[in-house]
PDB file of N, CA and C in Angstrom:
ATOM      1  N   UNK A   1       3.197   9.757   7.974  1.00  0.00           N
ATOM      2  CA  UNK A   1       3.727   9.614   9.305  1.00  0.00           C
ATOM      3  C   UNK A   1       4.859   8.586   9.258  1.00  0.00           C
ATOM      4  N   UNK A   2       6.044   8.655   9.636  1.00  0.00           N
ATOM      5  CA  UNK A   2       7.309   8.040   9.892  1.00  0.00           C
ATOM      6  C   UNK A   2       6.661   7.361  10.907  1.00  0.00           C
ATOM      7  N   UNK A   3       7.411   5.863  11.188  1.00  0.00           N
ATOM      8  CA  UNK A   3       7.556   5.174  12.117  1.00  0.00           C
ATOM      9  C   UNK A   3       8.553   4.655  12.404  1.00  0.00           C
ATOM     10  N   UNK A   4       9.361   4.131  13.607  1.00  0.00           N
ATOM     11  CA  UNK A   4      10.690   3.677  13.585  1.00  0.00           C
ATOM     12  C   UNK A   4      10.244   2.195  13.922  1.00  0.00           C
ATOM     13  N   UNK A   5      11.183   1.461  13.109  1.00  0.00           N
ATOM     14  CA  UNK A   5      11.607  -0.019  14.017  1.00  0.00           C
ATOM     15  C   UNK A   5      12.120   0.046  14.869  1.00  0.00           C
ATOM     16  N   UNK A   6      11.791  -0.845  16.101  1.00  0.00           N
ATOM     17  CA  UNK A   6      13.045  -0.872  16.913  1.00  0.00           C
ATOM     18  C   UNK A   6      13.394  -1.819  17.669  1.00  0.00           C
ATOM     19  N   UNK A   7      12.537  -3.025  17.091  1.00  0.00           N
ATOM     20  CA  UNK A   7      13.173  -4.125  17.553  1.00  0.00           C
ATOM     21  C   UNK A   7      13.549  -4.786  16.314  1.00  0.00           C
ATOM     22  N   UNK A   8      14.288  -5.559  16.420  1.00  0.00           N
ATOM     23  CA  UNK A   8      14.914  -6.431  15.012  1.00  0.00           C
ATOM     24  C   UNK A   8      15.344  -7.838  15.188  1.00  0.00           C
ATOM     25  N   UNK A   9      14.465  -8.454  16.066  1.00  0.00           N
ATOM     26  CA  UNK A   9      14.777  -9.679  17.183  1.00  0.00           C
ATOM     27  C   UNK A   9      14.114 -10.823  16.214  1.00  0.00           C
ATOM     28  N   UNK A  10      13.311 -10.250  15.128  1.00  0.00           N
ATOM     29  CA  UNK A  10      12.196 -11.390  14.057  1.00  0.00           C
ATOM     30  C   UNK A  10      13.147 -10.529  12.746  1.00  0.00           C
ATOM     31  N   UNK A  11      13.842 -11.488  11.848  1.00  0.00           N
ATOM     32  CA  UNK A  11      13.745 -11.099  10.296  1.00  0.00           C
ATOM     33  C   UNK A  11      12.078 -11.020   9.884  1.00  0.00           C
ATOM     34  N   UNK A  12      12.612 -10.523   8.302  1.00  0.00           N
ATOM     35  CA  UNK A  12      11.234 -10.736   7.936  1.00  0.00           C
ATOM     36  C   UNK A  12      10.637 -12.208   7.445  1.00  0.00           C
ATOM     37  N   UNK A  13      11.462 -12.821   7.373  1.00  0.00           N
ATOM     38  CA  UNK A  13      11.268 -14.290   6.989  1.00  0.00           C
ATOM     39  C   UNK A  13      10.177 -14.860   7.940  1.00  0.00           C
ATOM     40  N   UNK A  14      11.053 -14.388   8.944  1.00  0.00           N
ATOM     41  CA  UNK A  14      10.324 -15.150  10.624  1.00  0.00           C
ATOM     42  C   UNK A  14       9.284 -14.446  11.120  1.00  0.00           C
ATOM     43  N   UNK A  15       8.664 -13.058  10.264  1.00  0.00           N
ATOM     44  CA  UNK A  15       7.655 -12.316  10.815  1.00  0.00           C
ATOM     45  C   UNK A  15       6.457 -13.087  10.043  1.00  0.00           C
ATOM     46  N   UNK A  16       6.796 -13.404   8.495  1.00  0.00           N
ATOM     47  CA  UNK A  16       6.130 -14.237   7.905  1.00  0.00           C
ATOM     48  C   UNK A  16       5.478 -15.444   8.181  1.00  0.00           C
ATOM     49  N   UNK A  17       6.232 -16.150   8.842  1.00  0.00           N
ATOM     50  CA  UNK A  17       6.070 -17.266   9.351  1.00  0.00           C
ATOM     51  C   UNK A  17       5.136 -17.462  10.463  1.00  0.00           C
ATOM     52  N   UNK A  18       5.025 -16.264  11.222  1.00  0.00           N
ATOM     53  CA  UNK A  18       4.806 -16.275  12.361  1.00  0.00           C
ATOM     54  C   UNK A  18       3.265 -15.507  12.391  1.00  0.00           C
ATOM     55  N   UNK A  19       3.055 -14.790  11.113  1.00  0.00           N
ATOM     56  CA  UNK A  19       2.125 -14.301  10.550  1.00  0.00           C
ATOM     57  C   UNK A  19       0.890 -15.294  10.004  1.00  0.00           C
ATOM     58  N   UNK A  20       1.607 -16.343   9.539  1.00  0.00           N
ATOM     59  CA  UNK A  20       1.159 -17.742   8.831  1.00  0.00           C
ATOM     60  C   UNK A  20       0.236 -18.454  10.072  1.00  0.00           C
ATOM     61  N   UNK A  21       1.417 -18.120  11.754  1.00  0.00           N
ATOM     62  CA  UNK A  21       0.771 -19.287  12.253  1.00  0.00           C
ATOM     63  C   UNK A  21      -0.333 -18.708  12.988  1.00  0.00           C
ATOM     64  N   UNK A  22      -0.451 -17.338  13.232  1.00  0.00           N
ATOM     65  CA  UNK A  22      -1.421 -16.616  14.477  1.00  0.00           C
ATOM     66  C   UNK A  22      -2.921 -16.969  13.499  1.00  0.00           C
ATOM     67  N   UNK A  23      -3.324 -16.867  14.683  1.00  0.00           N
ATOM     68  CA  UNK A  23      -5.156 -16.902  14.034  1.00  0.00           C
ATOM     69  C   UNK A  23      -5.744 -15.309  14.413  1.00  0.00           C
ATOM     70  N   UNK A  24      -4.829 -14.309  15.075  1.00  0.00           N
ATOM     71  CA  UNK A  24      -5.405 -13.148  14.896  1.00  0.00           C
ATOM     72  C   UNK A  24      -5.229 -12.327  13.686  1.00  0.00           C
ATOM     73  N   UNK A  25      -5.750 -12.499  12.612  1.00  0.00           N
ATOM     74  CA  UNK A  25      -6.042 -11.408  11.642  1.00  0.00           C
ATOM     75  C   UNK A  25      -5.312 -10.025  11.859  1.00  0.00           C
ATOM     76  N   UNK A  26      -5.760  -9.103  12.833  1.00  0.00           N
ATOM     77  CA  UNK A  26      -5.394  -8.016  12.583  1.00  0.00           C
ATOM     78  C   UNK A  26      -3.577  -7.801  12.673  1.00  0.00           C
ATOM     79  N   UNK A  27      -3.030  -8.869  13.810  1.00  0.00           N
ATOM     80  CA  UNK A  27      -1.601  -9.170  14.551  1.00  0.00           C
ATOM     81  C   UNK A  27      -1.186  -9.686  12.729  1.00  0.00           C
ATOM     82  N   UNK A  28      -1.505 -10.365  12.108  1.00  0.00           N
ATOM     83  CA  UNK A  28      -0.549 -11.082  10.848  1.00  0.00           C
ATOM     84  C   UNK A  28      -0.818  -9.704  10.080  1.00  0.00           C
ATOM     85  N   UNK A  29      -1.723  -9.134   9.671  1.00  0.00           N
ATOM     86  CA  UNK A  29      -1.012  -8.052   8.542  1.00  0.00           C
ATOM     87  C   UNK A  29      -0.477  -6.894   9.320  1.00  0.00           C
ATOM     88  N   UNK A  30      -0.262  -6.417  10.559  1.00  0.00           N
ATOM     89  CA  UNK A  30       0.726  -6.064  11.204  1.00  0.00           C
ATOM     90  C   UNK A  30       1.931  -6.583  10.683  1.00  0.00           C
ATOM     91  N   UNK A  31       2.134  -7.678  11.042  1.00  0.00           N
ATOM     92  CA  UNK A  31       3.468  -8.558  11.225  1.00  0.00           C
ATOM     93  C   UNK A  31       3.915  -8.753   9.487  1.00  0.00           C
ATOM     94  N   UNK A  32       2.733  -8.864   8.697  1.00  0.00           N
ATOM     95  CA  UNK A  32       3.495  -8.779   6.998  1.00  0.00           C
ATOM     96  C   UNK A  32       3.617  -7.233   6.932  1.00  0.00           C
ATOM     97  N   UNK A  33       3.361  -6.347   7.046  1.00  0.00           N
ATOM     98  CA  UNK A  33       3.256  -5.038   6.572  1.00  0.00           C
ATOM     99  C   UNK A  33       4.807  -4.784   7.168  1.00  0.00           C
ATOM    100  N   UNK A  34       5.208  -5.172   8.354  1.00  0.00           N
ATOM    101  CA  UNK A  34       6.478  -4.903   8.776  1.00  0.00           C
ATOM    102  C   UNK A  34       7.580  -5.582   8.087  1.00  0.00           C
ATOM    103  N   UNK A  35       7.314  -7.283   7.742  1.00  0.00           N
ATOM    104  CA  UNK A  35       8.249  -7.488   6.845  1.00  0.00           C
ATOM    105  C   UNK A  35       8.640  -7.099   5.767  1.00  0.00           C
ATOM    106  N   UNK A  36       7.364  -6.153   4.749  1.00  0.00           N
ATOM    107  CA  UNK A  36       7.215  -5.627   3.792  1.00  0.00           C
ATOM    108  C   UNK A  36       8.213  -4.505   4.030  1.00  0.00           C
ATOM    109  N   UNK A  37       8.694  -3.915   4.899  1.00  0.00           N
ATOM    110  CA  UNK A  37       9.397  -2.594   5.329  1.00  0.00           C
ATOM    111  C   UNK A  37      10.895  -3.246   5.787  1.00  0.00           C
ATOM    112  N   UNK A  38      10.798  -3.990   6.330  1.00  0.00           N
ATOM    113  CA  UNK A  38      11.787  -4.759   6.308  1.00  0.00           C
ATOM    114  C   UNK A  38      12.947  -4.989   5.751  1.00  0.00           C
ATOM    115  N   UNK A  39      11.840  -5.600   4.325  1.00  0.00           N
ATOM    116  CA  UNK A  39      12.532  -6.021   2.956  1.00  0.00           C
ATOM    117  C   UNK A  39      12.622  -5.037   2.355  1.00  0.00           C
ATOM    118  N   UNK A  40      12.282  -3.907   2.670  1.00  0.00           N
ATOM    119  CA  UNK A  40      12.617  -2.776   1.432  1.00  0.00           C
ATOM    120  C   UNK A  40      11.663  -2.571   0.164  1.00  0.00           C
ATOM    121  N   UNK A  41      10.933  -3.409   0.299  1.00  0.00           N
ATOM    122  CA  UNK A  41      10.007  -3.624  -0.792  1.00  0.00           C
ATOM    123  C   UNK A  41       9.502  -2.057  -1.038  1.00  0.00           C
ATOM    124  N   UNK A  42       8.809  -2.163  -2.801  1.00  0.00           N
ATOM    125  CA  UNK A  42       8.669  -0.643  -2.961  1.00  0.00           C
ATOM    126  C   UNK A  42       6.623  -1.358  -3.051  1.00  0.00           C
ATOM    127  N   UNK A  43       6.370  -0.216  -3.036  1.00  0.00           N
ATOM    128  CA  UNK A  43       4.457  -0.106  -3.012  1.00  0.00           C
ATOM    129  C   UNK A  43       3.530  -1.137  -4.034  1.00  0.00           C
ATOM    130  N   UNK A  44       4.586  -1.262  -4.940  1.00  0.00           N
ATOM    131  CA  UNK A  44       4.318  -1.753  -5.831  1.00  0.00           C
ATOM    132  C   UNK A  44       4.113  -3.849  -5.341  1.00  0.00           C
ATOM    133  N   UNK A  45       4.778  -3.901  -5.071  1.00  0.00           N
ATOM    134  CA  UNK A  45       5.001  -5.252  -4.367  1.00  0.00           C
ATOM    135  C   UNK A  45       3.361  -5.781  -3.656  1.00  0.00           C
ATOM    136  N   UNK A  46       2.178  -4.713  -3.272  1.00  0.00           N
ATOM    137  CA  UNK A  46       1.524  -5.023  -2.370  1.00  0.00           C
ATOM    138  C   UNK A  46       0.057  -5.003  -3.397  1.00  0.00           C
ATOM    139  N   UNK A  47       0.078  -4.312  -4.507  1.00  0.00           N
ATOM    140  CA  UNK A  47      -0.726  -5.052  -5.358  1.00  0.00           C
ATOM    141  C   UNK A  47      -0.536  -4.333  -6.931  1.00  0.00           C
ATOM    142  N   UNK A  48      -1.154  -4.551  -7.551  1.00  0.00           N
ATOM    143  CA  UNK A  48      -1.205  -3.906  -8.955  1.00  0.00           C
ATOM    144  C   UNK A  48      -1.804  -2.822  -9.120  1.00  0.00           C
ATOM    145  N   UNK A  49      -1.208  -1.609  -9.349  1.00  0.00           N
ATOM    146  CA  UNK A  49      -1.806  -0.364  -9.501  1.00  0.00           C
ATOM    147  C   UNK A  49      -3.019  -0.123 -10.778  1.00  0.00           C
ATOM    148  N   UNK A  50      -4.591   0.408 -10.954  1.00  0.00           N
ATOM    149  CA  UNK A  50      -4.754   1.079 -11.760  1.00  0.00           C
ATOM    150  C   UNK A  50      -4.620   2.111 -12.731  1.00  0.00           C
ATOM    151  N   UNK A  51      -3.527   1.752 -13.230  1.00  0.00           N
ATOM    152  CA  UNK A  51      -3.318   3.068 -13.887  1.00  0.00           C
ATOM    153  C   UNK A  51      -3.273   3.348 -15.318  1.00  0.00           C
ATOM    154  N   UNK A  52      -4.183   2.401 -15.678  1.00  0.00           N
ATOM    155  CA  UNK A  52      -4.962   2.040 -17.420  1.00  0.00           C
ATOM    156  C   UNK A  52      -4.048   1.787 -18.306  1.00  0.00           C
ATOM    157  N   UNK A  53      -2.966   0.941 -17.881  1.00  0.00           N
ATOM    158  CA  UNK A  53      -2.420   0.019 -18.646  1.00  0.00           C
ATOM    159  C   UNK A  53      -2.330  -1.016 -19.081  1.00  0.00           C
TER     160      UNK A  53
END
């Protein structure tokens, strides 16, 4: 499923940050998962794959 951004009012720097300060759990990996998209980052970035190497 595609999703669009469509606000761009937080870099991802500042989604980070802001991720850091909330005490709601579910709102901060929201808010990193978006910087993660953000940044362009590829899948790989979010952990180490099994793939018996």
């Amino acid at each position: 499923m595609a999703v669009e951004i469509t606000r761009t009012d937080m870099s991802a720097s500042e989604l980070r940050a802001a991720a850091a300060c909330t005490k709601d759990a579910k709102a901060a990996r929201r808010m990193l998962a978006i910087a993660l998209v953000l940044d362009d980052e590829p899948c790989r970035a979010i952990g180490p794959s099994d793939n018996g190497e």
